[in-house]
C-alpha atoms as a PDB file:
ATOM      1  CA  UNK A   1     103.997 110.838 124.999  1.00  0.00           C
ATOM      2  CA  UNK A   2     107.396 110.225 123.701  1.00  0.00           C
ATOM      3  CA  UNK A   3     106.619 106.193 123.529  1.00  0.00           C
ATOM      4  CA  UNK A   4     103.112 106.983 121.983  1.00  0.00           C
ATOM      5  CA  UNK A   5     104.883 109.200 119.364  1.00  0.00           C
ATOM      6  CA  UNK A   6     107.311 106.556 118.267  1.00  0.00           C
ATOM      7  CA  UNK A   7     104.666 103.916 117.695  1.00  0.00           C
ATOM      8  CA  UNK A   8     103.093 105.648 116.140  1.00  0.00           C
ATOM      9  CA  UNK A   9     106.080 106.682 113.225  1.00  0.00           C
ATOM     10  CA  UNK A  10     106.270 102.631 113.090  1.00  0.00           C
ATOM     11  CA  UNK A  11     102.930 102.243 112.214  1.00  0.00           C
ATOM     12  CA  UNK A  12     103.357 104.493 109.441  1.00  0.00           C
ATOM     13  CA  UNK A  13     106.703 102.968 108.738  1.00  0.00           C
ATOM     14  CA  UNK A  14     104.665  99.585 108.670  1.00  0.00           C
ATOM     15  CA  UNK A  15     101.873 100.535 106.316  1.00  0.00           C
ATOM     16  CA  UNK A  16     103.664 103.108 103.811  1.00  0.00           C
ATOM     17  CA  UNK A  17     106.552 100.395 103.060  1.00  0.00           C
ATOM     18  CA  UNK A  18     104.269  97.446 102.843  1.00  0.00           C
ATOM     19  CA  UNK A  19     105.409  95.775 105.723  1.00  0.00           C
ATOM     20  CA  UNK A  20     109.231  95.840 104.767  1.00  0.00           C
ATOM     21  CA  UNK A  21     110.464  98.110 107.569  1.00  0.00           C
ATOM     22  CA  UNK A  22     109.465  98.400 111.414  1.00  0.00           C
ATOM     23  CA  UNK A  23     112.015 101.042 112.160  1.00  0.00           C
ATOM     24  CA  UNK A  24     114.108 103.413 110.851  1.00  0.00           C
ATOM     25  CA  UNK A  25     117.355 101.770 111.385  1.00  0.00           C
ATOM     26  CA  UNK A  26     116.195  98.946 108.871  1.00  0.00           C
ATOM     27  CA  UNK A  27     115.916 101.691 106.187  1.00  0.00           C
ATOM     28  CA  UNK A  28     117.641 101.206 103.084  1.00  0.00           C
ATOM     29  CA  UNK A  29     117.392 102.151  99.752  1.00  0.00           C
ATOM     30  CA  UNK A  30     116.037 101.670  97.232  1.00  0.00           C
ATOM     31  CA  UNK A  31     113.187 102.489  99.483  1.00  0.00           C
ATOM     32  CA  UNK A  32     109.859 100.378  99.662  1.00  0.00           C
ATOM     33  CA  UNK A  33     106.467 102.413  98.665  1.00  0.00           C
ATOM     34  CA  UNK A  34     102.849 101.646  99.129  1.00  0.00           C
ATOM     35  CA  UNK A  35     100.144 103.676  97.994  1.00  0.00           C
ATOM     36  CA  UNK A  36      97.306 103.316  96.129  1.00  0.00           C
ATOM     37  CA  UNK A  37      97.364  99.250  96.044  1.00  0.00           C
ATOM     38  CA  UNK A  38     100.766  99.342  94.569  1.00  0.00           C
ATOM     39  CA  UNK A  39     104.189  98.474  95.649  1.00  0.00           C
ATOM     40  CA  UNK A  40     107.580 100.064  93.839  1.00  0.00           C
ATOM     41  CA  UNK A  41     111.107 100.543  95.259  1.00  0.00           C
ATOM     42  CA  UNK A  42     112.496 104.133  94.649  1.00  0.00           C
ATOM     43  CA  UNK A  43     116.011 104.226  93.801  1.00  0.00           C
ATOM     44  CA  UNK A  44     118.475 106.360  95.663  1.00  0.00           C
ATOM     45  CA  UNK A  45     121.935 106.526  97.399  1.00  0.00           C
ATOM     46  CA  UNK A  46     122.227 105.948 100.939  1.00  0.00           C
ATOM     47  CA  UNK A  47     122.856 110.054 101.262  1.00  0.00           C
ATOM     48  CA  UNK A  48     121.033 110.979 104.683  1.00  0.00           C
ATOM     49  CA  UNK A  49     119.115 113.301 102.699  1.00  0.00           C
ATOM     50  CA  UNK A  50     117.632 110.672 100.910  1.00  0.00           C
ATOM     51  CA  UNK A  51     116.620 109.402 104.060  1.00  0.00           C
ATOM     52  CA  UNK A  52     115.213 112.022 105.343  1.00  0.00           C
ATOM     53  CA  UNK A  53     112.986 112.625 101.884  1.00  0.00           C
ATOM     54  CA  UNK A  54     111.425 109.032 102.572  1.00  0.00           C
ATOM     55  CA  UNK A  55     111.076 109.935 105.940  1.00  0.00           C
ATOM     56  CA  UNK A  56     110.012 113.259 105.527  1.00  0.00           C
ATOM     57  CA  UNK A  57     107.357 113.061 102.382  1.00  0.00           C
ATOM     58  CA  UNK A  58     105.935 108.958 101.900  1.00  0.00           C
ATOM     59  CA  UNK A  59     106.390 108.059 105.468  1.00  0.00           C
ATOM     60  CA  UNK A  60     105.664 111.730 107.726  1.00  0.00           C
ATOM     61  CA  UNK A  61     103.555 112.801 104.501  1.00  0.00           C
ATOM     62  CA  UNK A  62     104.673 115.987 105.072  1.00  0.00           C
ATOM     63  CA  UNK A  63     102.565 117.518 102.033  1.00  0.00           C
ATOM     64  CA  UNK A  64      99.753 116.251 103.146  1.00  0.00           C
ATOM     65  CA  UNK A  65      99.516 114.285  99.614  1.00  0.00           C
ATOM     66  CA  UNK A  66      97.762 111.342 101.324  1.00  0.00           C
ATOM     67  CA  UNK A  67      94.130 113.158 102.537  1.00  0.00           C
ATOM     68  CA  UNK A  68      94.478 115.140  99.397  1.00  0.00           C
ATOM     69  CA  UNK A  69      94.391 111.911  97.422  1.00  0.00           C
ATOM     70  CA  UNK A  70      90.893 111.040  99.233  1.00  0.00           C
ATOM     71  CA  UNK A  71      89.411 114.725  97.804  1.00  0.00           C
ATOM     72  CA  UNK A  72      90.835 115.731  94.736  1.00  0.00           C
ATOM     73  CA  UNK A  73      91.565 114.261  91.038  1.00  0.00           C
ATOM     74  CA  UNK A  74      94.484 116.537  89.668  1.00  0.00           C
ATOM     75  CA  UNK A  75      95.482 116.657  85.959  1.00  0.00           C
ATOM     76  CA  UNK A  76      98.745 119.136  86.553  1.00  0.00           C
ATOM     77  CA  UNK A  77     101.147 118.906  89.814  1.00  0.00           C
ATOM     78  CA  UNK A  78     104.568 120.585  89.955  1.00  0.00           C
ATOM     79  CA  UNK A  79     107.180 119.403  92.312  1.00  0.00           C
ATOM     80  CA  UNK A  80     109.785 122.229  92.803  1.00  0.00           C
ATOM     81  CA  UNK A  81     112.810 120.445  94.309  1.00  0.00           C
ATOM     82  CA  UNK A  82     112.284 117.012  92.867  1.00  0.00           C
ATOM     83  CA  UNK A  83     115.097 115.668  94.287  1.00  0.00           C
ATOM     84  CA  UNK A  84     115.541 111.930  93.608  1.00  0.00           C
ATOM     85  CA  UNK A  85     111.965 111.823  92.785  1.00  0.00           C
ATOM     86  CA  UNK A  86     110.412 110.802  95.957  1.00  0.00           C
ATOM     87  CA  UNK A  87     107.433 113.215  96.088  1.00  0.00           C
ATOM     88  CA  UNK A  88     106.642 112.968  92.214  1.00  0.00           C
ATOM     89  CA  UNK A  89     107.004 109.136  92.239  1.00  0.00           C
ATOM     90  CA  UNK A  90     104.707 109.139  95.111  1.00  0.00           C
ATOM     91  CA  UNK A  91     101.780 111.588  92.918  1.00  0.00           C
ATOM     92  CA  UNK A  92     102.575 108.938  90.302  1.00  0.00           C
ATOM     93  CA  UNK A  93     101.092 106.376  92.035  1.00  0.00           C
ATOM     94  CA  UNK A  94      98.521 108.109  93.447  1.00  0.00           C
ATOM     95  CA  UNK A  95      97.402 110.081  90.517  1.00  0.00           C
ATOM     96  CA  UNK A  96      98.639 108.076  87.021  1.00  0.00           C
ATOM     97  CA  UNK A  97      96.659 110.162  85.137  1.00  0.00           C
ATOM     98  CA  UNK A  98      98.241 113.481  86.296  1.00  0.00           C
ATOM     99  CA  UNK A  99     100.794 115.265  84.565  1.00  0.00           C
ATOM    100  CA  UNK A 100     104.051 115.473  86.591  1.00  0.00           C
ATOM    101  CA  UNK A 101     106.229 118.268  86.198  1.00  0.00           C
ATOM    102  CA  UNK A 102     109.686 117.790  88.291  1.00  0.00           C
ATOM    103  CA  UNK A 103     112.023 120.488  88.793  1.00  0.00           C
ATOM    104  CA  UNK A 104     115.733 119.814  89.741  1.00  0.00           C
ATOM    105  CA  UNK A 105     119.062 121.439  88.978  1.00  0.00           C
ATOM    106  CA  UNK A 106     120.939 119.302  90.961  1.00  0.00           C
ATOM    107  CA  UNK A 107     122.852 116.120  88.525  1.00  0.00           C
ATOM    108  CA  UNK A 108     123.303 114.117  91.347  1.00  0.00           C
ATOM    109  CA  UNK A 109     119.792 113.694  92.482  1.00  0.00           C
ATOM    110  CA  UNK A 110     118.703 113.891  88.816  1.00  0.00           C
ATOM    111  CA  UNK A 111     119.899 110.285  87.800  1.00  0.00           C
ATOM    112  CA  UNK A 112     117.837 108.732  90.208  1.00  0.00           C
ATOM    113  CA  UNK A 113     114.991 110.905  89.296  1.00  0.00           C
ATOM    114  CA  UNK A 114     115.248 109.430  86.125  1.00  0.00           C
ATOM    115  CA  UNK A 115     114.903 105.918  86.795  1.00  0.00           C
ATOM    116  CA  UNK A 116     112.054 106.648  89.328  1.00  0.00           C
ATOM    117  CA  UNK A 117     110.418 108.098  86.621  1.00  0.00           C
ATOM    118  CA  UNK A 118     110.407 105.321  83.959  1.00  0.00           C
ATOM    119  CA  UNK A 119     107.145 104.339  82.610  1.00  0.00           C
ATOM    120  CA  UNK A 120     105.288 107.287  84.208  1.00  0.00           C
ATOM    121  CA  UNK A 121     103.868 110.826  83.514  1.00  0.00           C
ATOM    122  CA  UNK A 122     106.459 112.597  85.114  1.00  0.00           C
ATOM    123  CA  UNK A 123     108.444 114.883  83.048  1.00  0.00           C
ATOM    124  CA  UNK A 124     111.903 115.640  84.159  1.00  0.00           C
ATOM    125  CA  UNK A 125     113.033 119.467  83.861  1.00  0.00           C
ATOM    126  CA  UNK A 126     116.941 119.614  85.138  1.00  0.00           C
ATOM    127  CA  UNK A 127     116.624 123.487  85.768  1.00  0.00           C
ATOM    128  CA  UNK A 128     116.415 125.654  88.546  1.00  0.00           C
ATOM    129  CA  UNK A 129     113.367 127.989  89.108  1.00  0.00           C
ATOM    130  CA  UNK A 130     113.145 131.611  89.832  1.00  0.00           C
ATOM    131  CA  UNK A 131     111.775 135.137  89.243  1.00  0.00           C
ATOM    132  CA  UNK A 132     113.459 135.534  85.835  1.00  0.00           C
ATOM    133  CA  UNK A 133     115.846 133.114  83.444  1.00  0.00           C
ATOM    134  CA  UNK A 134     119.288 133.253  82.823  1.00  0.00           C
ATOM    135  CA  UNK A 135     121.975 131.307  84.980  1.00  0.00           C
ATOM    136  CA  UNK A 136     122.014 130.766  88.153  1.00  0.00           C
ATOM    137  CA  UNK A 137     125.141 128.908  90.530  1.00  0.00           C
ATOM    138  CA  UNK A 138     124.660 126.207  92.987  1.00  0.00           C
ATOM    139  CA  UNK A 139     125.964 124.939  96.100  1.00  0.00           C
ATOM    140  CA  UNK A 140     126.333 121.610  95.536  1.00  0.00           C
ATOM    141  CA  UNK A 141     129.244 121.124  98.577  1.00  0.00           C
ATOM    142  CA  UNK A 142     126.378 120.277 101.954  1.00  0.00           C
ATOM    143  CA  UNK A 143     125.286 116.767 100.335  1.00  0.00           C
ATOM    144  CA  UNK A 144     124.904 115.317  96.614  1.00  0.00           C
ATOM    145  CA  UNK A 145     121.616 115.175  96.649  1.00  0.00           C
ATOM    146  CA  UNK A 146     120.901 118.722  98.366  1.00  0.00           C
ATOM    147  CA  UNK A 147     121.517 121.880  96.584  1.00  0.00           C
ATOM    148  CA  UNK A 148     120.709 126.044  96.624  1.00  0.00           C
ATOM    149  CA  UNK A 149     121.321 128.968  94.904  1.00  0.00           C
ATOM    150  CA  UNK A 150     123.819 130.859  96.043  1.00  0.00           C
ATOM    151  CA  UNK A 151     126.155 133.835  93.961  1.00  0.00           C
ATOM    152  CA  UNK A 152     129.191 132.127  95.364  1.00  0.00           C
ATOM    153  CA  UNK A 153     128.241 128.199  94.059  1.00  0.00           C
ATOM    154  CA  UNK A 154     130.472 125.583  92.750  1.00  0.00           C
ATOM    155  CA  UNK A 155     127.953 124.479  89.562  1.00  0.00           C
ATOM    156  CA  UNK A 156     126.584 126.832  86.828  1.00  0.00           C
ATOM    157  CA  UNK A 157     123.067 125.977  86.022  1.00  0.00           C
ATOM    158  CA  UNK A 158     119.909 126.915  83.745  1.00  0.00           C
ATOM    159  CA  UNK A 159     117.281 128.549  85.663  1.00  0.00           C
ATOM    160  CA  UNK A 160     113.610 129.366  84.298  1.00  0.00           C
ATOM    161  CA  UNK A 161     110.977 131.625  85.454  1.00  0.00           C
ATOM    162  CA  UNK A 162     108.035 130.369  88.132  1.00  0.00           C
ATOM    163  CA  UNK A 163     106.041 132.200  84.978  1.00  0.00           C
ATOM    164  CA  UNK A 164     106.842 129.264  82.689  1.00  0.00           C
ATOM    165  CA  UNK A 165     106.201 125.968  84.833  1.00  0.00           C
ATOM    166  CA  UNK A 166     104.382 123.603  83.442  1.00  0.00           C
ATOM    167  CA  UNK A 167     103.751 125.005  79.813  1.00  0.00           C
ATOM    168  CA  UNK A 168     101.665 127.586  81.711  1.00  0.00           C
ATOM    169  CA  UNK A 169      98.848 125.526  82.642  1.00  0.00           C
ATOM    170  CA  UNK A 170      96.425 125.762  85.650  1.00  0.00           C
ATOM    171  CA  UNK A 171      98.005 123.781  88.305  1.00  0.00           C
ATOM    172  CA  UNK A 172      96.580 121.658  90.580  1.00  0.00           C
ATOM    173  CA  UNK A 173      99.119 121.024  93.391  1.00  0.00           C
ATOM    174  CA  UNK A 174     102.240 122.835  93.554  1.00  0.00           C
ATOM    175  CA  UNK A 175     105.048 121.145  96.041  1.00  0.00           C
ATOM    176  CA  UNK A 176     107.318 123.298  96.252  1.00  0.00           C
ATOM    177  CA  UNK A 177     111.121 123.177  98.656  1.00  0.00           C
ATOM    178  CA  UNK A 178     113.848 124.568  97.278  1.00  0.00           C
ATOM    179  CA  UNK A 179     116.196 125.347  99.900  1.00  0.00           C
ATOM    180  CA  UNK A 180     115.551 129.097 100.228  1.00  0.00           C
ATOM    181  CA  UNK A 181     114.321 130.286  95.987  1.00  0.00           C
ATOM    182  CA  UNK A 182     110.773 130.661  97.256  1.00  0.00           C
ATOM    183  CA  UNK A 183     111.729 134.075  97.721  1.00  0.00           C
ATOM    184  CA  UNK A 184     112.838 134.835  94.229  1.00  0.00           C
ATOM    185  CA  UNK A 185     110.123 132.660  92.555  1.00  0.00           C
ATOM    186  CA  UNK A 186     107.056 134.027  94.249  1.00  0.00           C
ATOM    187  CA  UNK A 187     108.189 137.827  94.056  1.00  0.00           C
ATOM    188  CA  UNK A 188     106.221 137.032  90.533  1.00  0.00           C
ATOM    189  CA  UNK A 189     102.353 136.453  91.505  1.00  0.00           C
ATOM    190  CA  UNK A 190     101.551 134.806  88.407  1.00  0.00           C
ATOM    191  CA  UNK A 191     102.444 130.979  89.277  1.00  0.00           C
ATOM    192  CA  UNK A 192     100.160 131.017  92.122  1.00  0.00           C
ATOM    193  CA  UNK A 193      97.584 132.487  90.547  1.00  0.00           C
ATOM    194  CA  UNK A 194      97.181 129.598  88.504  1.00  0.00           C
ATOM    195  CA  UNK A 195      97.643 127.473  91.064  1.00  0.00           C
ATOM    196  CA  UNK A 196      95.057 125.941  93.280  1.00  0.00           C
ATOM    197  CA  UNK A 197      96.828 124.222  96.021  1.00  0.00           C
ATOM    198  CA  UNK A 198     100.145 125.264  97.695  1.00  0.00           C
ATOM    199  CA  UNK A 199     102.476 123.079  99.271  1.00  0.00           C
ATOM    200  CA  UNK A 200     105.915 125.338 100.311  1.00  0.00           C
ATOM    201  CA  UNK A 201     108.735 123.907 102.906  1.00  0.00           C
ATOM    202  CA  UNK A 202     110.336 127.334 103.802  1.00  0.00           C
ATOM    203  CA  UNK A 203     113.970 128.353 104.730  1.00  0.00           C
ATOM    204  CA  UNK A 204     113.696 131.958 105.746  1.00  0.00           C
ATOM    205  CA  UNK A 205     117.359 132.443 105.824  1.00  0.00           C
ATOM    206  CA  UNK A 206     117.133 135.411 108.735  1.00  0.00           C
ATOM    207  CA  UNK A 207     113.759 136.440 107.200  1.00  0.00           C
ATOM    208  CA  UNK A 208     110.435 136.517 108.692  1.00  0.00           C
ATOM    209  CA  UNK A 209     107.789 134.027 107.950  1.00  0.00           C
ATOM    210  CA  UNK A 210     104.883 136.872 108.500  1.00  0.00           C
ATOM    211  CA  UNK A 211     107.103 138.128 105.231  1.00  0.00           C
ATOM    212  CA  UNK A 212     106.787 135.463 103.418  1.00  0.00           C
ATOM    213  CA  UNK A 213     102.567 135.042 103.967  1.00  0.00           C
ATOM    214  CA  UNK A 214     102.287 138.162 102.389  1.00  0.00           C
ATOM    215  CA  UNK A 215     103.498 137.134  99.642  1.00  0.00           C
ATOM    216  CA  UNK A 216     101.613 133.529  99.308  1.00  0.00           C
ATOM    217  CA  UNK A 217      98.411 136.211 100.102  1.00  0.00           C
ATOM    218  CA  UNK A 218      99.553 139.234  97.839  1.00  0.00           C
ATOM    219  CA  UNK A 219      99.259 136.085  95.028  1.00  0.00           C
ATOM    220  CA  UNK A 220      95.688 135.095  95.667  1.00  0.00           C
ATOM    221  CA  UNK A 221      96.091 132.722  98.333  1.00  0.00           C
ATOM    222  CA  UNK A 222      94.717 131.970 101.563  1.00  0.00           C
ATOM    223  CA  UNK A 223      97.105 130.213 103.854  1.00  0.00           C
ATOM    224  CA  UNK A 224      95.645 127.658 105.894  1.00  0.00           C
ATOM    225  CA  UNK A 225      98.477 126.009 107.767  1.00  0.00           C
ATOM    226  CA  UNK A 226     101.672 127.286 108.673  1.00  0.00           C
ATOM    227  CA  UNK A 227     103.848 125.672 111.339  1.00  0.00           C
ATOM    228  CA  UNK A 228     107.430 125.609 112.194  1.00  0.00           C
ATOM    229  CA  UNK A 229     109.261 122.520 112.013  1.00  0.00           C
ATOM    230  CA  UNK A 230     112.305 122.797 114.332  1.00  0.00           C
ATOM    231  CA  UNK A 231     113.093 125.153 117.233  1.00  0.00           C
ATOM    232  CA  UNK A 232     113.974 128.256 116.358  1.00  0.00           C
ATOM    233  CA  UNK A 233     111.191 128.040 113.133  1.00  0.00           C
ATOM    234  CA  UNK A 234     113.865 128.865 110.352  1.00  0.00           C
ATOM    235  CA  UNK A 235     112.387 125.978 108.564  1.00  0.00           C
ATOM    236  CA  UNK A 236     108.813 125.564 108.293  1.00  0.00           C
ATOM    237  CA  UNK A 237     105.349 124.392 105.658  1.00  0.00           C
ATOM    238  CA  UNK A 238     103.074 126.932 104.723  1.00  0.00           C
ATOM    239  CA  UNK A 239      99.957 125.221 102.846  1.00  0.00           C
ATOM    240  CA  UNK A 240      97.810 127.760 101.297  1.00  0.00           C
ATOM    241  CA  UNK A 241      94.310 127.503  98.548  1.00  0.00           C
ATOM    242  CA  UNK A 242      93.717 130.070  95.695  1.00  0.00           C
ATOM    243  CA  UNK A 243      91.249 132.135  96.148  1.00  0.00           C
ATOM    244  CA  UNK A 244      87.729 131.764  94.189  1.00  0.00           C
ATOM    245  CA  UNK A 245      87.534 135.281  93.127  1.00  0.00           C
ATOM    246  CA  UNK A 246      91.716 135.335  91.704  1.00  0.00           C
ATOM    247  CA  UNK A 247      91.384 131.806  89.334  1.00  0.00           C
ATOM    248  CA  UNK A 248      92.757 133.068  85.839  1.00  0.00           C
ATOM    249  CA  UNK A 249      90.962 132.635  82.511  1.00  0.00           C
ATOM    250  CA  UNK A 250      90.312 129.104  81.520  1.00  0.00           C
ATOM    251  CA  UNK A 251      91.032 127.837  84.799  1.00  0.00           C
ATOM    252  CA  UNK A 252      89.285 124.578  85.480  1.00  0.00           C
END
């Protein structure tokens, strides 16, 4: 099983970086990506979390961006946690006719968000996202291109409410990992009630995940995936739809 499992992760390592790497101990950056007939190299730092967001969202397709590709046609996505841009860059490609809306306090990751975004529809938002606005501090000490809120953070920073993403508008697909906000942003229903697909990588931080499904469902959604993604299931997806009967006026 163990054998199977690994050639497997090659094979996607083979066909999501064009050939370029048969392994992850080849993997540099900037990283190779292949999707949709083209090839690009994202630009990073050779931080391991910029590994594992290769890994973890072109490679793994954690998000599950891949089948969605084969069903849908979105106009708005918002990526909460952009990061260095790997999941936006990714839509990009996938979807150049989408709107891109990429969320990220952190500076660090920010400048090479920025050059993975040239020449596309991505729009670049250097704030944090909560419940409310005002100011919010992050910990910017665990890696330079990780970061979360916490009262006791090393790096003041602009945060806006989940109400005001994306200019308000209906939402396709929201991506959403932000290192333990979920639980501020979706106290507020409204952001995914104008959202149609839900994409969340949860921290629970010594909650409980049945907690945070209520609210995903107290917001309109149905969840239809949630699985743990390491022992003890403090970190985890949760993929959920918007209910028919809860779409907001003007709602495509």
């Amino acid at each position: 099983m163990v054998i199977l499992r690994r050639l497997q992760n090659s094979a996607r390592l083979l066909r999501r970086s064009r050939f370029h790497y048969y392994r992850s101990a080849v993997v540099t950056p900037p990283f190779w990506l292949w999707a949709n007939g083209q090839l690009c190299r994202v630009a990073s730092d050779s931080e391991s979390g910029a590994f594992s967001c290769y890994s973890e969202v072109a490679v793994e397709d954690c998000d599950d961006i891949f089948r969605y590709a084969r069903r849908a046609k979105p106009q708005v996505i918002v990526d909460i946690g952009a990061n260095l841009g790997m999941f936006s860059k990714l839509c990009s490609m996938l979807f150049p006719e989408a709107d891109i809306y990429a969320y990220e306090p952190n500076p660090s990751p920010v400048k090479w968000l920025q050059q993975n975004a040239a020449g596309t529809r991505i729009r670049i938002l250097p704030v944090a996202v909560g419940e409310t606005p005002g100011v919010v501090k992050l910990d910017t000490t665990c890696d330079s291109t990780n970061s979360q809120v916490k009262d006791d953070g090393d790096l003041p920073v602009q945060c806006v409410a989940g109400s005001d993403l994306a200019e308000g508008r209906p939402i396709d697909f929201l991506k959403m990992d932000c290192e333990g906000s979920e639980w501020s942003i979706l106290r507020d229903p409204s952001l995914l009630r104008r959202t149609k697909e839900f994409c969340l990588a949860y921290h629970l931080h010594g909650r409980s995940v049945e907690e945070l499904k209520r609210l995903v469902a107290a917001s309109g959604h149905r969840v239809v995936e949630c699985v743990g993604t390491n022992k003890g299931a403090e970190y985890g997806l949760i993929r959920s739809v918007l209910q028919t009967s809860t779409r907001v006026n003007g709602e495509r």
